[in-house]
N, C-alpha and C. Protein backbone atom coordinates (compact mmCIF):
# COMPACT_ATOMS: atom_id res chain seq x y z
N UNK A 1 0.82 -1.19 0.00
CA UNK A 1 0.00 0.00 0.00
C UNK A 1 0.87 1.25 0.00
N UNK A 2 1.46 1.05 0.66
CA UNK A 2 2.77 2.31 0.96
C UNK A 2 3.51 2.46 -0.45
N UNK A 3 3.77 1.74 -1.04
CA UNK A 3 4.56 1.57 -2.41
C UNK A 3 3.54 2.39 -3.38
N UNK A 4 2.15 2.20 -3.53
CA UNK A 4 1.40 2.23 -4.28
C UNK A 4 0.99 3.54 -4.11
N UNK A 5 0.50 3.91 -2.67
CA UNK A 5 0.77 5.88 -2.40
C UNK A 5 1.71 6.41 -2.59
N UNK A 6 3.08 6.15 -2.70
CA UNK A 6 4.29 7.21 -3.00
C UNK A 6 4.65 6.69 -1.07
N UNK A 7 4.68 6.33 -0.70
CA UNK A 7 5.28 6.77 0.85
C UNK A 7 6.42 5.95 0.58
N UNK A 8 7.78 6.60 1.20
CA UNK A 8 9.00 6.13 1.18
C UNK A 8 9.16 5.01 2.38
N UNK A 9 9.69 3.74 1.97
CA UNK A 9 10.23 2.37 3.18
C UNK A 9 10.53 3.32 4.08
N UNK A 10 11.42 3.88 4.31
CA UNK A 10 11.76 4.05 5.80
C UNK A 10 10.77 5.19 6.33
N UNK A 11 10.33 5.87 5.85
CA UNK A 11 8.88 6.10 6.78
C UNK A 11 8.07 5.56 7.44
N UNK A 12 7.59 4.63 6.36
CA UNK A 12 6.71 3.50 6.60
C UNK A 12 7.37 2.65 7.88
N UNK A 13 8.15 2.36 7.66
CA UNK A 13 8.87 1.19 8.64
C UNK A 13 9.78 1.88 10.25
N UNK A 14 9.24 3.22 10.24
CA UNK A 14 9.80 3.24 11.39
C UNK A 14 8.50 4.09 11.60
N UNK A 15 7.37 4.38 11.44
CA UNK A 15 5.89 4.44 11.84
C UNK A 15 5.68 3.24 12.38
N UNK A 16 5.66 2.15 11.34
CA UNK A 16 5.28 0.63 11.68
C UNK A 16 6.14 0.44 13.33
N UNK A 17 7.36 0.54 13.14
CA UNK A 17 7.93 0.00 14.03
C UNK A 17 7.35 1.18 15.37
N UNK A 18 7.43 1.77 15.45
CA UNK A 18 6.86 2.99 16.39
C UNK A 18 5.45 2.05 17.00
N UNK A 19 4.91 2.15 16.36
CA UNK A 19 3.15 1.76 16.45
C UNK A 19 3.43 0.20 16.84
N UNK A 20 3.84 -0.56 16.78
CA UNK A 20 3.80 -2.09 16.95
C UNK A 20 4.67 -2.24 17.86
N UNK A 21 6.49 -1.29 18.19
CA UNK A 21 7.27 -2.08 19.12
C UNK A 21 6.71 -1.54 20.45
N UNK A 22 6.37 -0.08 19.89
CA UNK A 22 6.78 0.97 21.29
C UNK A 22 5.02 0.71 21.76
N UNK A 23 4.35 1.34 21.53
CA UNK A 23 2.93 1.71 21.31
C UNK A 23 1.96 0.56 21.64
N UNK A 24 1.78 -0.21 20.80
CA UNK A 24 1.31 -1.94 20.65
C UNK A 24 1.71 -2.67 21.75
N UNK A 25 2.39 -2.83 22.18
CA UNK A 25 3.18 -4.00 22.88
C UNK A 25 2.85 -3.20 24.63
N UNK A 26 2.99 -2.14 24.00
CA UNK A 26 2.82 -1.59 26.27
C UNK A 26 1.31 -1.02 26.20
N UNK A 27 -0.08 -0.83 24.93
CA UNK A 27 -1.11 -1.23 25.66
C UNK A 27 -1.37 -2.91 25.58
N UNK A 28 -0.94 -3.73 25.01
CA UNK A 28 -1.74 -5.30 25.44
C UNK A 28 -0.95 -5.70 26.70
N UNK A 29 0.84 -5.19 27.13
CA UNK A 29 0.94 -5.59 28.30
C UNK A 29 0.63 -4.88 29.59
N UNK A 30 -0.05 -3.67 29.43
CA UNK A 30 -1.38 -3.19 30.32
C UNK A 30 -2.25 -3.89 30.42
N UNK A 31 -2.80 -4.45 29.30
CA UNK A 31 -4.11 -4.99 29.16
C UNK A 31 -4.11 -6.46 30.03
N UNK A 32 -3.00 -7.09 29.71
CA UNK A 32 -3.04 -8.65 30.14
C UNK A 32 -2.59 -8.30 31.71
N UNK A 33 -1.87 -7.80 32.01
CA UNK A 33 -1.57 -7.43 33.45
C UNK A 33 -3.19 -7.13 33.99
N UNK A 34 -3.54 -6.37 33.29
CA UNK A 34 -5.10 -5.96 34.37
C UNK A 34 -6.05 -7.09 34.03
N UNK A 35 -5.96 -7.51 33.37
CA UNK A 35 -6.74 -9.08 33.30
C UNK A 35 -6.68 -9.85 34.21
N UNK A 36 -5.38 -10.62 34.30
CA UNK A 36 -4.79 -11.44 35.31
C UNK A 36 -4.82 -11.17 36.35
N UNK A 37 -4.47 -9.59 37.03
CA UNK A 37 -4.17 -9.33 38.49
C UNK A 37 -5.70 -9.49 38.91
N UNK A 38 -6.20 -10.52 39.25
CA UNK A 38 -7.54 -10.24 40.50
C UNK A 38 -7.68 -8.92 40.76
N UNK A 39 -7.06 -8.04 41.85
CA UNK A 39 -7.02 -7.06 42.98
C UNK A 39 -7.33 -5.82 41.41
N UNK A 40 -6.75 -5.83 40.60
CA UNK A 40 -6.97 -4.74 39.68
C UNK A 40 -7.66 -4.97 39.02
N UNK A 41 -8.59 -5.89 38.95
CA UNK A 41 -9.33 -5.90 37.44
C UNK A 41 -10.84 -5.69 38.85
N UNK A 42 -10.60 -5.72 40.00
CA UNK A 42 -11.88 -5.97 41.15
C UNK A 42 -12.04 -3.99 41.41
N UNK A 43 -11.08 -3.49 41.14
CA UNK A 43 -10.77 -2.23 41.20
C UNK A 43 -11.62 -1.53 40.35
N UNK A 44 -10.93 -1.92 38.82
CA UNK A 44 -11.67 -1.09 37.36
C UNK A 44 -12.51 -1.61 37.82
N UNK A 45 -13.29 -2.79 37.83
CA UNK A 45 -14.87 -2.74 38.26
C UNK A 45 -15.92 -1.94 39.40
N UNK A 46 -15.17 -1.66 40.66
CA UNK A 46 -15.53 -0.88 40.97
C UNK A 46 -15.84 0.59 40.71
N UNK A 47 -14.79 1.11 40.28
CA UNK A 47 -14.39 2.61 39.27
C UNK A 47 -15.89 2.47 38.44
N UNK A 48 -15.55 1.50 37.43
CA UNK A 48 -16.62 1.60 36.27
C UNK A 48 -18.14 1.62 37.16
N UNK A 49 -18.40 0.57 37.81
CA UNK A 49 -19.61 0.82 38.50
C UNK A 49 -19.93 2.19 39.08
N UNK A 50 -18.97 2.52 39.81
CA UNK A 50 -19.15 4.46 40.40
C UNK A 50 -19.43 5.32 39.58
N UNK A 51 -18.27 5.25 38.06
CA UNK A 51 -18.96 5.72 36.76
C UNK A 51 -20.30 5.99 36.42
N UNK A 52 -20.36 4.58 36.09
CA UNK A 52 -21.96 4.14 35.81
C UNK A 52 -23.07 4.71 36.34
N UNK A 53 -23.25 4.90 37.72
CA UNK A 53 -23.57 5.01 38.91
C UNK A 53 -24.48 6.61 38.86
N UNK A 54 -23.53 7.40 38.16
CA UNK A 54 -23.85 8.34 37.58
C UNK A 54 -24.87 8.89 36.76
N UNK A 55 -25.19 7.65 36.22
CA UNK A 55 -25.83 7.89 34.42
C UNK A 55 -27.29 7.60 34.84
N UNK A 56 -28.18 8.73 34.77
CA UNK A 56 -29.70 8.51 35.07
C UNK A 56 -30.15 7.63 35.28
N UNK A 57 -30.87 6.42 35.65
CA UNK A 57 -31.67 5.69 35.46
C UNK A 57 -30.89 4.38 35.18
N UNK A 58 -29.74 4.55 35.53
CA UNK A 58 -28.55 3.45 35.12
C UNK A 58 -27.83 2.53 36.55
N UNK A 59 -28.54 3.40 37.64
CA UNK A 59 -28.15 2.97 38.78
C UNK A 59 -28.57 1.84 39.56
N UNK A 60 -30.78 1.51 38.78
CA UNK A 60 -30.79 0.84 39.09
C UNK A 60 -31.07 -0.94 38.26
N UNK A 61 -30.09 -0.59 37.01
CA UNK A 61 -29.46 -1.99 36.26
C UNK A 61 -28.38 -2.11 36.54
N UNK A 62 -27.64 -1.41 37.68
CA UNK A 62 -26.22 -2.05 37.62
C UNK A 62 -26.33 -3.33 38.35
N UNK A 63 -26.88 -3.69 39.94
CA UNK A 63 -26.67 -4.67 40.27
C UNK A 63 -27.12 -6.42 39.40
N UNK A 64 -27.93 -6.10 38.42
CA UNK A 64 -28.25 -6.81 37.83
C UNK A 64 -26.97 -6.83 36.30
N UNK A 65 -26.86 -6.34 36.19
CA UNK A 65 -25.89 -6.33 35.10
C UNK A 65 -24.17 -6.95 35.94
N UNK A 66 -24.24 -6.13 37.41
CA UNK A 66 -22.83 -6.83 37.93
C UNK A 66 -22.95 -8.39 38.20
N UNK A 67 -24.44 -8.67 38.31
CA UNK A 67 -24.47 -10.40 38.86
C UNK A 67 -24.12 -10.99 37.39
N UNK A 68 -24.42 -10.77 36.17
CA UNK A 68 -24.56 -11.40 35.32
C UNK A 68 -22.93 -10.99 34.80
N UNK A 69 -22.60 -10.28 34.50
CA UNK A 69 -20.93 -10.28 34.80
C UNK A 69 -20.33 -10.79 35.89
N UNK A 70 -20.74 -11.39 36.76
CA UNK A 70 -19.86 -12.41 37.24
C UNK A 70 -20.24 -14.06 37.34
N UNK A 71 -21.16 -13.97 37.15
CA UNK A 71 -21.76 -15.29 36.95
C UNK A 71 -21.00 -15.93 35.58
N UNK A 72 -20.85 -14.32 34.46
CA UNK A 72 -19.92 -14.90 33.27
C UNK A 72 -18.46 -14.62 33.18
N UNK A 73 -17.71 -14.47 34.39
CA UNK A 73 -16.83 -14.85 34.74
C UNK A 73 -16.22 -15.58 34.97
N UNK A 74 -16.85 -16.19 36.32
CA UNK A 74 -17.11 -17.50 36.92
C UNK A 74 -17.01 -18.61 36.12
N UNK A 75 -18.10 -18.70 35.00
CA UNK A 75 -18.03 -19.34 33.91
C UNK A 75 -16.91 -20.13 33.06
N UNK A 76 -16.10 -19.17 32.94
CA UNK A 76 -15.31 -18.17 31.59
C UNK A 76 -13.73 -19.00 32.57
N UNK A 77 -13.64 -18.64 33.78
CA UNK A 77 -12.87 -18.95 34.91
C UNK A 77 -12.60 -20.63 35.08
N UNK A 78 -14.40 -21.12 35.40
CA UNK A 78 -13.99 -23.10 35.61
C UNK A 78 -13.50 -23.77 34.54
N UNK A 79 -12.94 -24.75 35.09
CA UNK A 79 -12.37 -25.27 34.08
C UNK A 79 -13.13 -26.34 33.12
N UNK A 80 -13.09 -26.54 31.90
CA UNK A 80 -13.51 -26.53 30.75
C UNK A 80 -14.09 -28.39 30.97
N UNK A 81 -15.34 -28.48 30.79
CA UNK A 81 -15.22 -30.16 31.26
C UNK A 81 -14.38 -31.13 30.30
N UNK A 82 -14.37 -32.26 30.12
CA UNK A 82 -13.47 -33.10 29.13
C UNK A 82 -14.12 -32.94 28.40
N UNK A 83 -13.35 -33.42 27.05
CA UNK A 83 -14.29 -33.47 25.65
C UNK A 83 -13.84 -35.04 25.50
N UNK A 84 -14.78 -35.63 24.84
CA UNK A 84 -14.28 -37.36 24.46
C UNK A 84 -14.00 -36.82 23.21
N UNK A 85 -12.59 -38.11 23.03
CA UNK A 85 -11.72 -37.95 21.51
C UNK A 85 -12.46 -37.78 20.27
N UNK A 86 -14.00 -38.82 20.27
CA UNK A 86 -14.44 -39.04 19.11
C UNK A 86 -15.28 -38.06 18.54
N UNK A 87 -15.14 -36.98 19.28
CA UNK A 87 -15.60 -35.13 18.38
C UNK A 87 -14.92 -35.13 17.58
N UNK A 88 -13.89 -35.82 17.16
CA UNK A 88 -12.90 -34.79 16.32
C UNK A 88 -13.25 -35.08 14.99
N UNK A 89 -14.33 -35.68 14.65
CA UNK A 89 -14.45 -36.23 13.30
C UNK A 89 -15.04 -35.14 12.66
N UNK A 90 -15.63 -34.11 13.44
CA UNK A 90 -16.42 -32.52 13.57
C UNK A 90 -16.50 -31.81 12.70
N UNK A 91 -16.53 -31.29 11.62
CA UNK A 91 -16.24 -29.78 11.02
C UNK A 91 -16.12 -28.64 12.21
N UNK A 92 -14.88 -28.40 11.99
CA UNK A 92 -14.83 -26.60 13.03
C UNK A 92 -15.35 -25.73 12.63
N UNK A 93 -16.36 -25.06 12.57
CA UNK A 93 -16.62 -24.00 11.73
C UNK A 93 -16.71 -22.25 13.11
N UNK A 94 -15.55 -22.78 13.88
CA UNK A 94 -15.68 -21.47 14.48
C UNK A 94 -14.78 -20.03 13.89
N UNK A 95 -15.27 -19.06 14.43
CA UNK A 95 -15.10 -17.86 13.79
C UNK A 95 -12.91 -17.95 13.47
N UNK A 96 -12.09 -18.60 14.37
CA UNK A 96 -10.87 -18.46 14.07
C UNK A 96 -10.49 -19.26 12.78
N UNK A 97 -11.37 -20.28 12.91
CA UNK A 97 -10.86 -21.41 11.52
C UNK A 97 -11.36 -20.56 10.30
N UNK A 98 -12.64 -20.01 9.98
CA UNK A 98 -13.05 -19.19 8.82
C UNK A 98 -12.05 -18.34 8.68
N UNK A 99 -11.70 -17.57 9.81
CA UNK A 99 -10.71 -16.46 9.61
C UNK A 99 -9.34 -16.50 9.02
N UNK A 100 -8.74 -18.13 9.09
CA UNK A 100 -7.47 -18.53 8.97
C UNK A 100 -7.77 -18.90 7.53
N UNK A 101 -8.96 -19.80 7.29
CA UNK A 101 -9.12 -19.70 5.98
C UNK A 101 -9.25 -18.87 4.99
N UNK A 102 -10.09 -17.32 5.21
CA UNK A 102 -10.11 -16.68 4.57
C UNK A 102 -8.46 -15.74 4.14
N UNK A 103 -7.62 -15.88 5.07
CA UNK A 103 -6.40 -15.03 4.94
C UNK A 103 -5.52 -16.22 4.18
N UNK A 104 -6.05 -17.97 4.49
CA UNK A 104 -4.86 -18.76 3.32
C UNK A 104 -5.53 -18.39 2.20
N UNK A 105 -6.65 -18.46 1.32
CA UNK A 105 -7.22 -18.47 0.58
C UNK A 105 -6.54 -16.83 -0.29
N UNK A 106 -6.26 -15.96 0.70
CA UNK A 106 -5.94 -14.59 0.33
C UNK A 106 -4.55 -14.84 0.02
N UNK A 107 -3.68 -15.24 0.72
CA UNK A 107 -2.42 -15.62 0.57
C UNK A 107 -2.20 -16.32 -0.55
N UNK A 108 -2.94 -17.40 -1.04
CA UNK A 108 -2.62 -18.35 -2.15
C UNK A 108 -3.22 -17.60 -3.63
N UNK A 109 -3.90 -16.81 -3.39
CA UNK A 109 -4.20 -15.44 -4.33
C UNK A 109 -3.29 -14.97 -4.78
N UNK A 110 -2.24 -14.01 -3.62
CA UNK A 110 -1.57 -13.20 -3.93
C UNK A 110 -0.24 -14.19 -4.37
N UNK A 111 0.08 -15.59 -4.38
CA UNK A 111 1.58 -16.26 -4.28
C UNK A 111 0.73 -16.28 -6.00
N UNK A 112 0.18 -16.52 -6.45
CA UNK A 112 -0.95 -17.19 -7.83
C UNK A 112 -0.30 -15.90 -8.60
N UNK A 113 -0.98 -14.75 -8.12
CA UNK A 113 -0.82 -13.20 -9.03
C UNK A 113 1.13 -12.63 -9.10
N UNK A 114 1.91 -13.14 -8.22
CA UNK A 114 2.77 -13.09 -8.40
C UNK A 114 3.61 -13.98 -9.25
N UNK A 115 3.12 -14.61 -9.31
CA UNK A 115 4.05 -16.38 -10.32
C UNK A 115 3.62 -15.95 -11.64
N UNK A 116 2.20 -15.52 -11.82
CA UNK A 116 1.49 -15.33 -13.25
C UNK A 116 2.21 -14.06 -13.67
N UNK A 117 2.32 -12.90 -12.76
CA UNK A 117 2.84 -11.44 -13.19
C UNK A 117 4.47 -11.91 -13.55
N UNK A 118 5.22 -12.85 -12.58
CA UNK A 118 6.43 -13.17 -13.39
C UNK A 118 6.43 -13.48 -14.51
N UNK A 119 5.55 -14.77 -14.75
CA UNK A 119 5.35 -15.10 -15.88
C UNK A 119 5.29 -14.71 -16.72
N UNK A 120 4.55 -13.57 -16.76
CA UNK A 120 4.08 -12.57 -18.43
C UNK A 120 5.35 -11.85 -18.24
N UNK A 121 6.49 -11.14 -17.28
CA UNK A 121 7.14 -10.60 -17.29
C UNK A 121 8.38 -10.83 -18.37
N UNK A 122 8.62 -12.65 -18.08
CA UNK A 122 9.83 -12.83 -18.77
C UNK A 122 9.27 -13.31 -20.55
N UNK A 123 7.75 -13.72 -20.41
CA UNK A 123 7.58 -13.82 -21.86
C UNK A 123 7.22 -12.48 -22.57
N UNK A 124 7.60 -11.29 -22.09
CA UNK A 124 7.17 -10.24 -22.88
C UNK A 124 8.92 -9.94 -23.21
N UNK A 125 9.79 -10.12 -22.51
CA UNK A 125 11.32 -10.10 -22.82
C UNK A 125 11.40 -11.38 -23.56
N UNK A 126 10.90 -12.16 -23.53
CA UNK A 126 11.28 -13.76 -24.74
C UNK A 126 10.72 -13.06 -26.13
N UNK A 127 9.35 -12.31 -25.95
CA UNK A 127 8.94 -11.92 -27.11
C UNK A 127 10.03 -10.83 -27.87
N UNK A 128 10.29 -9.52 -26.91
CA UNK A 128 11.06 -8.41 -27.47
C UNK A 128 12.15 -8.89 -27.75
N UNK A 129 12.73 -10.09 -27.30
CA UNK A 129 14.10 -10.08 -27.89
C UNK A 129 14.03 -10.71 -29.55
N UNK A 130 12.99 -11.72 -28.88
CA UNK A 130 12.42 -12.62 -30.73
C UNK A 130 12.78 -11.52 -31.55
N UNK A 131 11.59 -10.36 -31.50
CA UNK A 131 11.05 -9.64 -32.21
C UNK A 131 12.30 -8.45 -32.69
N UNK A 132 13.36 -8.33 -31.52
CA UNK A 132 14.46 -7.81 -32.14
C UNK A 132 15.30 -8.22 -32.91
N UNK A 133 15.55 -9.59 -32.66
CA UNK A 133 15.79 -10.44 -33.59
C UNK A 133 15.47 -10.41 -35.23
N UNK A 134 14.19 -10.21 -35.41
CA UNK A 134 13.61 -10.20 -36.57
C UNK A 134 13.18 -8.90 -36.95
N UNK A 135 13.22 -7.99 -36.55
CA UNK A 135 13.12 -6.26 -37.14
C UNK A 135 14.54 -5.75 -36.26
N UNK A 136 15.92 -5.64 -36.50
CA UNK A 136 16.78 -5.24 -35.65
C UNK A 136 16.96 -3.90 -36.18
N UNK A 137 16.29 -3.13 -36.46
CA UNK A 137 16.18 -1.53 -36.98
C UNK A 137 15.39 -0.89 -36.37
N UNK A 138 14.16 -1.99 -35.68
CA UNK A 138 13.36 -1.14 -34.84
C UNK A 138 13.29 -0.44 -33.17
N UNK A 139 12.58 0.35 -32.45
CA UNK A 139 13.26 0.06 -31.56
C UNK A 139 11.75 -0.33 -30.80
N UNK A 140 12.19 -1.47 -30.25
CA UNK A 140 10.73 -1.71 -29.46
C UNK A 140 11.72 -2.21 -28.01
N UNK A 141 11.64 -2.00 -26.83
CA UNK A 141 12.09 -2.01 -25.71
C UNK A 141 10.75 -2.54 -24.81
């Protein structure tokens, strides 16, 4: 994309790198830290509820909205019962497998449009040279 707007590699790539090493990386390890820590994630919930707390007519769905956020916690938290082996005969059709498919499917696109664009590349030089070959007065490049 960058190639195709005019933007110069090393712009691009030290934006990129800016945004992904510096930027990227210290909000998700905020994020997973306040996930994990119990004591802080019991905190933002409180905060947010006081927030909330605020908002007209909002004060009295919070306790019902906090039971059902933790009930799907709780949930989310036990551990997962066994699965017996003989699921696996299954189609997956959850949202990560579509997703992985849709980006190989994109990938094997773009490896396809590159092999073919070589392709015509070196038979348009097999042709011009033929063709210089056989009109060597002209100039076709």
């Amino acid at each position: 994309m960058c190639g195709q707007f005019g933007i110069p590699f090393w712009k691009f790539f030290l934006a990129t790198l800016i945004g992904k090493a510096i930027i990227k990386t210290h909000i998700q390890t905020v994020f997973i830290i306040s996930v994990c820590n119990n004591q802080l994630l019991d905190w933002i919930e409180n905060e947010l509820i006081w927030i909330l707390s605020f908002i007209p007519g909002f004060d009295s769905y919070l306790p019902t909205l906090t039971a059902k956020l933790h009930s799907v916690k709780e949930k989310y938290l036990a551990a997962p019962p066994p699965v017996p082996s003989n699921i696996k005969d299954k189609w997956d059709f959850s949202f990560a497998s579509i997703w992985n498919t849709i980006v190989w499917l994109m990938l094997m696109n773009f490896f396809v449009k590159i092999v073919n664009a070589t392709a015509q590349r070196y038979l348009k030089k097999q042709q011009d040279k033929s063709l210089a070959e056989i009109l060597p007065d002209s100039t076709h490049s």
